[in-house]
Protein backbone atom coordinates (compact mmCIF):
# COMPACT_ATOMS: atom_id res chain seq x y z
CA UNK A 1 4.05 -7.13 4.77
CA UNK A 2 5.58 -5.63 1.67
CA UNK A 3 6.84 -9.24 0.74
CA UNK A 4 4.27 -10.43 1.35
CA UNK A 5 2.41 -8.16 -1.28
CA UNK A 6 5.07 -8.51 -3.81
CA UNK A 7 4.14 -12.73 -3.27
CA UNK A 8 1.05 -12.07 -4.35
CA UNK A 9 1.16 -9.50 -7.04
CA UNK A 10 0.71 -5.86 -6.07
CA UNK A 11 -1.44 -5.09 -8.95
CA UNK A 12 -4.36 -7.87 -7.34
CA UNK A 13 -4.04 -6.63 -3.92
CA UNK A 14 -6.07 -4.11 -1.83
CA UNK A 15 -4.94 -3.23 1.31
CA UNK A 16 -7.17 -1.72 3.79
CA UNK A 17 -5.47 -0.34 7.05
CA UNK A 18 -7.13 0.68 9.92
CA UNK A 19 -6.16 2.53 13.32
CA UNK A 20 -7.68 2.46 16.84
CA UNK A 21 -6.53 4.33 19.74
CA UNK A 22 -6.67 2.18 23.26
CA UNK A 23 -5.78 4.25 25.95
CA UNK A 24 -3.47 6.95 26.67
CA UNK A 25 -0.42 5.53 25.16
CA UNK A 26 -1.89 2.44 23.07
CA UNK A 27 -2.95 1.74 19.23
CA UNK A 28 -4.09 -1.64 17.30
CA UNK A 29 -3.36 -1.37 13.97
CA UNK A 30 -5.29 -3.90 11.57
CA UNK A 31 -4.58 -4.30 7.79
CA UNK A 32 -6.66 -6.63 5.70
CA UNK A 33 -6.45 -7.65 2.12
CA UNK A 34 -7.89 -10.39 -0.30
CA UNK A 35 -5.07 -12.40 -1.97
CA UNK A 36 -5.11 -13.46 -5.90
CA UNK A 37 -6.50 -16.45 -4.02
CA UNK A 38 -10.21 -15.03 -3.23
CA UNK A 39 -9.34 -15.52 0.17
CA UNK A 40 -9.37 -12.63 2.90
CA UNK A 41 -6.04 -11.97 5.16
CA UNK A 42 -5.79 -10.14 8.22
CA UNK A 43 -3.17 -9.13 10.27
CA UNK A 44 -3.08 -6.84 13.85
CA UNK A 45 -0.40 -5.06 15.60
CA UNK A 46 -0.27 -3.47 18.80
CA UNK A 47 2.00 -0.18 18.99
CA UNK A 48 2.73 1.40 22.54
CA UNK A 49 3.90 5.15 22.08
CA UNK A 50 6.31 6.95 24.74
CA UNK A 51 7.40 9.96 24.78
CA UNK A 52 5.87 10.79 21.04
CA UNK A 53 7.97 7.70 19.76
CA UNK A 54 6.80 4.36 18.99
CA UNK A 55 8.41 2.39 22.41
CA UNK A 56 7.08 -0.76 21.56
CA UNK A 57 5.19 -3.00 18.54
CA UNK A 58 3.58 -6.40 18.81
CA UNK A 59 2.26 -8.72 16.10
CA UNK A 60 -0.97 -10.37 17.48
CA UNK A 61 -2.97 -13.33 14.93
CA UNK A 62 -6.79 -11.80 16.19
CA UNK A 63 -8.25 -9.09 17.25
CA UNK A 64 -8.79 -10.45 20.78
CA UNK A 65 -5.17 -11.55 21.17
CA UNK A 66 -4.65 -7.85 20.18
CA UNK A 67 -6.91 -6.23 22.76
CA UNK A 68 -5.57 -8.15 25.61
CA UNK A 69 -2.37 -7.36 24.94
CA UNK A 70 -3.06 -3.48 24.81
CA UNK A 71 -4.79 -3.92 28.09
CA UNK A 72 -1.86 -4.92 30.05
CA UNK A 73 -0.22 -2.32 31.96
CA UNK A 74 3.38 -1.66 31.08
């Protein structure tokens, strides 16, 4: 992510992050930004937390993809 900033020029980007807890042991984490381009970017990660440490993190292109994958059991 932080190349990818530096691509577009920090001082034109704003990044917006944004947490959601799903489950017990489950978080999507979505970031969205509008490039020097106009156009809107959005990217969503699924972290699974054991034991108070982050066990596991998945890159996911939507939302959806992102939900399903937090709903599998592990």
């Amino acid at each position: 992510m932080t190349l990818q900033i530096k691509k577009q020029g920090a001082h034109r980007v704003e990044v917006r992050p944004d947490f959601v807890m799903v489950g017990d042991d489950k978080i999507i984490g979505s970031t969205k930004w509008l490039g020097a381009d106009g156009r809107r970017h959005e990217r969503f990660q699924v972290v699974t937390i054991r034991d108070g440490k982050i066990a596991d993190l998945q890159g996911c292109s939507s939302r959806r993809e992102a939900e399903r994958f937090a709903r599998r059991r592990s």
